[in-house]
N, C-alpha and C. Protein backbone atom coordinates (compact mmCIF):
# COMPACT_ATOMS: atom_id res chain seq x y z
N UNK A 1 16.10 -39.91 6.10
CA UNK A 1 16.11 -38.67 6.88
C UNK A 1 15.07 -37.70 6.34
N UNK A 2 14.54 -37.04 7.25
CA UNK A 2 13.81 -36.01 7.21
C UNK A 2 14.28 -34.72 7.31
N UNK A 3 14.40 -34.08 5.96
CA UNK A 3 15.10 -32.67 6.15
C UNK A 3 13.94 -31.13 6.47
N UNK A 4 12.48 -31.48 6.28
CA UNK A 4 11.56 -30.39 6.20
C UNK A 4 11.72 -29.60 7.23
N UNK A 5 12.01 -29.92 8.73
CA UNK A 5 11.89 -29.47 9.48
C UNK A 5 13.13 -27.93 9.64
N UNK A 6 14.43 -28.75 9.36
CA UNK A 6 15.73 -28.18 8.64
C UNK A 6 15.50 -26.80 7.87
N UNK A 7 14.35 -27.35 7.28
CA UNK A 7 14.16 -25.86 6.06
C UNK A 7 13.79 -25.53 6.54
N UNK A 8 12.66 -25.58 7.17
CA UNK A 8 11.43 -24.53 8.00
C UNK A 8 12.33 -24.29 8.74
N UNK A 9 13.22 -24.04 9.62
CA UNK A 9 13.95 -23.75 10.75
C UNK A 9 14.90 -22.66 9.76
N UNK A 10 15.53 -23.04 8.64
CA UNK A 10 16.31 -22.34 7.91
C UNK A 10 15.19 -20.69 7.75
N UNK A 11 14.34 -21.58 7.09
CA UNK A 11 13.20 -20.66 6.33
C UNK A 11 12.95 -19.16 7.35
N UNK A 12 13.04 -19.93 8.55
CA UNK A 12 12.56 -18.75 9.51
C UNK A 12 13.47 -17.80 10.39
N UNK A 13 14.73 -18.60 10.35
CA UNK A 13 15.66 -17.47 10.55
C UNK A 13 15.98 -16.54 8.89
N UNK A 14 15.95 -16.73 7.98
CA UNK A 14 16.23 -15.78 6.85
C UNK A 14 14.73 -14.99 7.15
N UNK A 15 13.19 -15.20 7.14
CA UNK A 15 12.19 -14.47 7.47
C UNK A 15 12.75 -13.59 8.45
N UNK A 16 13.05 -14.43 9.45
CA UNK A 16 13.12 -13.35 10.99
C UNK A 16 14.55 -11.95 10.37
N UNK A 17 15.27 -12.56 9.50
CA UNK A 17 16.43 -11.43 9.26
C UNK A 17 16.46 -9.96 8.63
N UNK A 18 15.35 -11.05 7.15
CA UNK A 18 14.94 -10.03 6.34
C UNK A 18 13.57 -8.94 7.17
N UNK A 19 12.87 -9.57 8.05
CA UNK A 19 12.05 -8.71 8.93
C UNK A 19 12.64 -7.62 9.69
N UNK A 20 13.61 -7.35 10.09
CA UNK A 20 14.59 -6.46 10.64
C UNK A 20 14.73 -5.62 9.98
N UNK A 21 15.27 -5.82 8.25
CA UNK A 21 15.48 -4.49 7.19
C UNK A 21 13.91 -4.26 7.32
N UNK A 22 12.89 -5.39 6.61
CA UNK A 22 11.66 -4.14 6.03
C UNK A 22 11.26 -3.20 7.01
N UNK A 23 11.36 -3.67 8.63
CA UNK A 23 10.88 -2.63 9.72
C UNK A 23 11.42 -1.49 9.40
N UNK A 24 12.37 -1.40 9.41
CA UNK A 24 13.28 -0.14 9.14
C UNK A 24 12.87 0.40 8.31
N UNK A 25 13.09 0.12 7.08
CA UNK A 25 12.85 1.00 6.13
C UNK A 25 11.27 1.21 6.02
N UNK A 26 10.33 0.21 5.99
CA UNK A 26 8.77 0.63 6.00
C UNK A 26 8.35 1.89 7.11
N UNK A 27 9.26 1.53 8.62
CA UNK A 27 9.31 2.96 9.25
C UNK A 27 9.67 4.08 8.90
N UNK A 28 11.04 4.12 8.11
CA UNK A 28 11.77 5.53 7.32
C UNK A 28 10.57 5.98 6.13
N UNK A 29 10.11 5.18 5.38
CA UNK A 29 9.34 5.69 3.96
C UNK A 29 7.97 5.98 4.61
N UNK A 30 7.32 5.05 5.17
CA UNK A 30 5.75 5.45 5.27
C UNK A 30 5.58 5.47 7.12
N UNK A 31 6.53 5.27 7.69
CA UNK A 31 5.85 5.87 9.69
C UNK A 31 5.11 4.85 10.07
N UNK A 32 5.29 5.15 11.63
CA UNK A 32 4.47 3.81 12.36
C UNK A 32 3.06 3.52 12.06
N UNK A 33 2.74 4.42 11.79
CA UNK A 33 1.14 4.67 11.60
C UNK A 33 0.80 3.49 10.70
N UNK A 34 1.29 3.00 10.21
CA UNK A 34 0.29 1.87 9.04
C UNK A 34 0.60 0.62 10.06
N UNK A 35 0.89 0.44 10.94
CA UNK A 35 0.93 -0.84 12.03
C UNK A 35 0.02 -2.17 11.78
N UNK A 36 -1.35 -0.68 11.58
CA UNK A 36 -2.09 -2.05 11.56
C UNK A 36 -2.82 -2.68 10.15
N UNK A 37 -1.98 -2.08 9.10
CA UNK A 37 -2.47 -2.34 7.72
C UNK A 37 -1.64 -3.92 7.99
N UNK A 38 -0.37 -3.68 8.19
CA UNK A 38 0.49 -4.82 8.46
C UNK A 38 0.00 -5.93 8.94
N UNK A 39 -0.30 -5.38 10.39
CA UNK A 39 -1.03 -6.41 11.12
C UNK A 39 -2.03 -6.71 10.44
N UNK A 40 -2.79 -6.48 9.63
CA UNK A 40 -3.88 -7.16 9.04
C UNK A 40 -3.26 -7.92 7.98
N UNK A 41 -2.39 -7.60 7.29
CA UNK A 41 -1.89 -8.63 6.08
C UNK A 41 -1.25 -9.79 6.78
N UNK A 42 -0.95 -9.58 7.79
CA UNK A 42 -0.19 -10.48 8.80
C UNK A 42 -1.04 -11.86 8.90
N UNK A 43 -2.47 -11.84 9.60
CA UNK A 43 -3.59 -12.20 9.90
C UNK A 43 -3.95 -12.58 9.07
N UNK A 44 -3.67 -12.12 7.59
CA UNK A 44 -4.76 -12.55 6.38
C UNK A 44 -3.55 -13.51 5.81
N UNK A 45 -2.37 -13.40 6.12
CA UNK A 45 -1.61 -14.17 6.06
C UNK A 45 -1.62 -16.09 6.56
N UNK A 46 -1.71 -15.81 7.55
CA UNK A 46 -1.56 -16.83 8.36
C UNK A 46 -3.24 -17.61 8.30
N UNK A 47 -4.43 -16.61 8.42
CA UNK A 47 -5.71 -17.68 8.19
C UNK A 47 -5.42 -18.37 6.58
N UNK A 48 -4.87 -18.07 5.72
CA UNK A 48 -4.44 -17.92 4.30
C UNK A 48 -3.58 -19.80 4.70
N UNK A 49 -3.04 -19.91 5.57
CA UNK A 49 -2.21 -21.29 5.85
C UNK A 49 -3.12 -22.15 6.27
N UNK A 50 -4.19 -21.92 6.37
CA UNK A 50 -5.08 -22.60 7.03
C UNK A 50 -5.83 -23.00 5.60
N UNK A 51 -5.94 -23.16 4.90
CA UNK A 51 -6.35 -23.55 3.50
C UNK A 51 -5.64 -24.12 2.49
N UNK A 52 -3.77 -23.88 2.82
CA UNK A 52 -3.22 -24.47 1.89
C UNK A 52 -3.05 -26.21 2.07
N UNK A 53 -2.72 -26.08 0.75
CA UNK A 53 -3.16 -28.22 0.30
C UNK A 53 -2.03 -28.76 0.89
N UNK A 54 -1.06 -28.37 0.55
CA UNK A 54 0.30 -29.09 1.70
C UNK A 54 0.86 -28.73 2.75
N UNK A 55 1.20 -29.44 3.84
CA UNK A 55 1.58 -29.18 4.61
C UNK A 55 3.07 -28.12 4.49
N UNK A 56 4.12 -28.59 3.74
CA UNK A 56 5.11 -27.21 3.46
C UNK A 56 4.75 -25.92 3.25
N UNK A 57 3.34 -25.45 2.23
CA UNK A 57 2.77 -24.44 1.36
C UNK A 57 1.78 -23.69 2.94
N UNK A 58 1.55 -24.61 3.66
CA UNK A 58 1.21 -24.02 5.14
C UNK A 58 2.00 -23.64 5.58
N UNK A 59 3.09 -24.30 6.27
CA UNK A 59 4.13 -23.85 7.32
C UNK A 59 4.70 -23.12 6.67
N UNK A 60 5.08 -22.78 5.36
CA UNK A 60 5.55 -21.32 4.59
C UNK A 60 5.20 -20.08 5.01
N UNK A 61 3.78 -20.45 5.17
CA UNK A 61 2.92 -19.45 4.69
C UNK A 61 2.23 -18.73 6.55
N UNK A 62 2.05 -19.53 7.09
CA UNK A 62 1.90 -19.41 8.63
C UNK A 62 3.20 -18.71 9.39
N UNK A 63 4.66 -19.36 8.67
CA UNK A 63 5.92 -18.43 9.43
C UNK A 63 5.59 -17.29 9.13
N UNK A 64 5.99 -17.22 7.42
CA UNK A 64 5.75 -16.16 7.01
C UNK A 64 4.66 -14.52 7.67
N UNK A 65 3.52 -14.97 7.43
CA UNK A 65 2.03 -14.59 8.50
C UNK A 65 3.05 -14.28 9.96
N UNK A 66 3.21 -15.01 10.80
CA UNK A 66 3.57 -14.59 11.81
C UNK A 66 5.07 -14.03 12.28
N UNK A 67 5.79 -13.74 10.94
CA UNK A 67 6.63 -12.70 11.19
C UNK A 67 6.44 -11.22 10.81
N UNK A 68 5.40 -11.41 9.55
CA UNK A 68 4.54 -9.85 9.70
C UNK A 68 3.79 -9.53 10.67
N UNK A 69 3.41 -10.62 11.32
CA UNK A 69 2.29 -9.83 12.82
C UNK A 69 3.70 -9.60 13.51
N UNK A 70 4.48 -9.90 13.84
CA UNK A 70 5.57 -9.58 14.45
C UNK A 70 6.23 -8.45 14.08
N UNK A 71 6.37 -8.23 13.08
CA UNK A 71 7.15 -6.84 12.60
C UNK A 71 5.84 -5.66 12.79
N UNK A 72 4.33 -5.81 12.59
CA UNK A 72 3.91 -4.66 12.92
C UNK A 72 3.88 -4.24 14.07
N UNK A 73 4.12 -4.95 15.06
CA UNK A 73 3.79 -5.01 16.60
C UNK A 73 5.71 -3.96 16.69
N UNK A 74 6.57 -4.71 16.40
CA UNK A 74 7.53 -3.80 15.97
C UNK A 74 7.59 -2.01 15.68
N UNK A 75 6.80 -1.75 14.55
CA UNK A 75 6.83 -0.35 14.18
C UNK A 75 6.89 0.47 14.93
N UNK A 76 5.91 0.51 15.96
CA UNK A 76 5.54 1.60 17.02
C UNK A 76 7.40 1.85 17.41
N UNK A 77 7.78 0.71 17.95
CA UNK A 77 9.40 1.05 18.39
C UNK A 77 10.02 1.34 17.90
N UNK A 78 10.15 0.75 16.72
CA UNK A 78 10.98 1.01 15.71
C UNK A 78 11.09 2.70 15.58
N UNK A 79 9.81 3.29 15.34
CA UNK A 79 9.84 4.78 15.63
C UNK A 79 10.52 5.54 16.32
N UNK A 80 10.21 4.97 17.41
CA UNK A 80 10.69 5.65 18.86
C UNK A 80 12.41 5.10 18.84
N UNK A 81 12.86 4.12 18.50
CA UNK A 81 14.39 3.96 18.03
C UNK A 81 14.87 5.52 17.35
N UNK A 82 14.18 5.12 16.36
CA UNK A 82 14.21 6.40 15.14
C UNK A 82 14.59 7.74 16.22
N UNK A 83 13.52 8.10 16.72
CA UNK A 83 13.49 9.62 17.41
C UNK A 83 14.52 9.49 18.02
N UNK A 84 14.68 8.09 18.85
CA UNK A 84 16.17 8.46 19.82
C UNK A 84 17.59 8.67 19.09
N UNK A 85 17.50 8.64 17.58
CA UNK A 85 18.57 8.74 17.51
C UNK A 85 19.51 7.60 17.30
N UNK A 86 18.94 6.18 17.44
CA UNK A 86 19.67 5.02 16.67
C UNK A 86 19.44 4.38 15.25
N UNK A 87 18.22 5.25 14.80
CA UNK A 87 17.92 5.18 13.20
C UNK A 87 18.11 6.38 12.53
N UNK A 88 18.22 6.13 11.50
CA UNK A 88 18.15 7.75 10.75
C UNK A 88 16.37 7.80 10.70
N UNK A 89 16.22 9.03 10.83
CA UNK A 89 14.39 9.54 9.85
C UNK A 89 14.53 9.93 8.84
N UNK A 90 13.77 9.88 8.51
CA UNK A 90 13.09 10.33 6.72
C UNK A 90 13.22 12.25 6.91
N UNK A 91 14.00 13.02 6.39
CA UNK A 91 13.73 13.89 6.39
C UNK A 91 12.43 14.76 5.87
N UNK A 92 11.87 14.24 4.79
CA UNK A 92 11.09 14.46 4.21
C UNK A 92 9.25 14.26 5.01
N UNK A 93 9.40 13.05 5.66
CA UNK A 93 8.19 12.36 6.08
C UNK A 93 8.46 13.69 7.39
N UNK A 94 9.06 13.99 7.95
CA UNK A 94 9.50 14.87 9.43
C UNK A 94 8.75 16.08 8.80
N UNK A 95 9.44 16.57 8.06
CA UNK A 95 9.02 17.84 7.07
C UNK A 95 8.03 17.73 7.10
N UNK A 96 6.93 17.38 6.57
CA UNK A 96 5.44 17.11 6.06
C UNK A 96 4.45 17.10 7.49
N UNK A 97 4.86 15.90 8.25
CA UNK A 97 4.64 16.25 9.68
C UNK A 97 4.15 17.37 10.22
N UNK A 98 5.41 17.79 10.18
CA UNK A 98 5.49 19.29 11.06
C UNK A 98 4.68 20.10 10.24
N UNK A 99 4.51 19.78 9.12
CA UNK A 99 3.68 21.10 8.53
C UNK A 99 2.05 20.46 8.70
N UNK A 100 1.77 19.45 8.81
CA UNK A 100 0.24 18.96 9.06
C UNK A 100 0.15 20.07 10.34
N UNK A 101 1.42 20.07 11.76
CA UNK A 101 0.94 20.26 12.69
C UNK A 101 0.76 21.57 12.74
């Protein structure tokens, strides 16, 4: 039997779970605005699978990669969750805000 597939399937629902908290909280501490720092580690992620020597150390590394492009594409909403009122905000990051404006 072949179990790899098993893991990778495991592998990517615990990715996809733990992607849910960091949105959140990377939205509460630092705001949508870094979207696309994400999205770029995302990207540098996944070309990054495209070089590794085994096939597992790829498909790690490619889920991985494409659940950060997924979570930055996320943020923007995640925000707008926030404002409506189904997340808490950062009091502090609000504060600062308002005083840029």
């Amino acid at each position: 039997m072949n179990f790899s597939g098993l893991y990778l399937g495991l592998f990517m629902l615990a990715v996809i779970g733990f992607g849910f908290f960091w949105v959140i909280k990377l939205e509460y501490y630092w705001g949508a605005q870094i979207w696309k720092i994400v999205l770029a580690f995302g990207v540098l992620l996944c070309l990054g699978s495209l070089f590794m020597p085994s096939f597992a150390a790829s498909a790690v590394m490619g889920i991985f990669g494409g659940s950060v492009i997924w979570g930055a594409t996320e943020l923007p909403d995640q925000e707008k969750r926030a404002q409506a009122g189904h997340f808490p905000v950062n009091p502090r990051r609000s504060r600062k805000q308002e005083e840029k404006e």
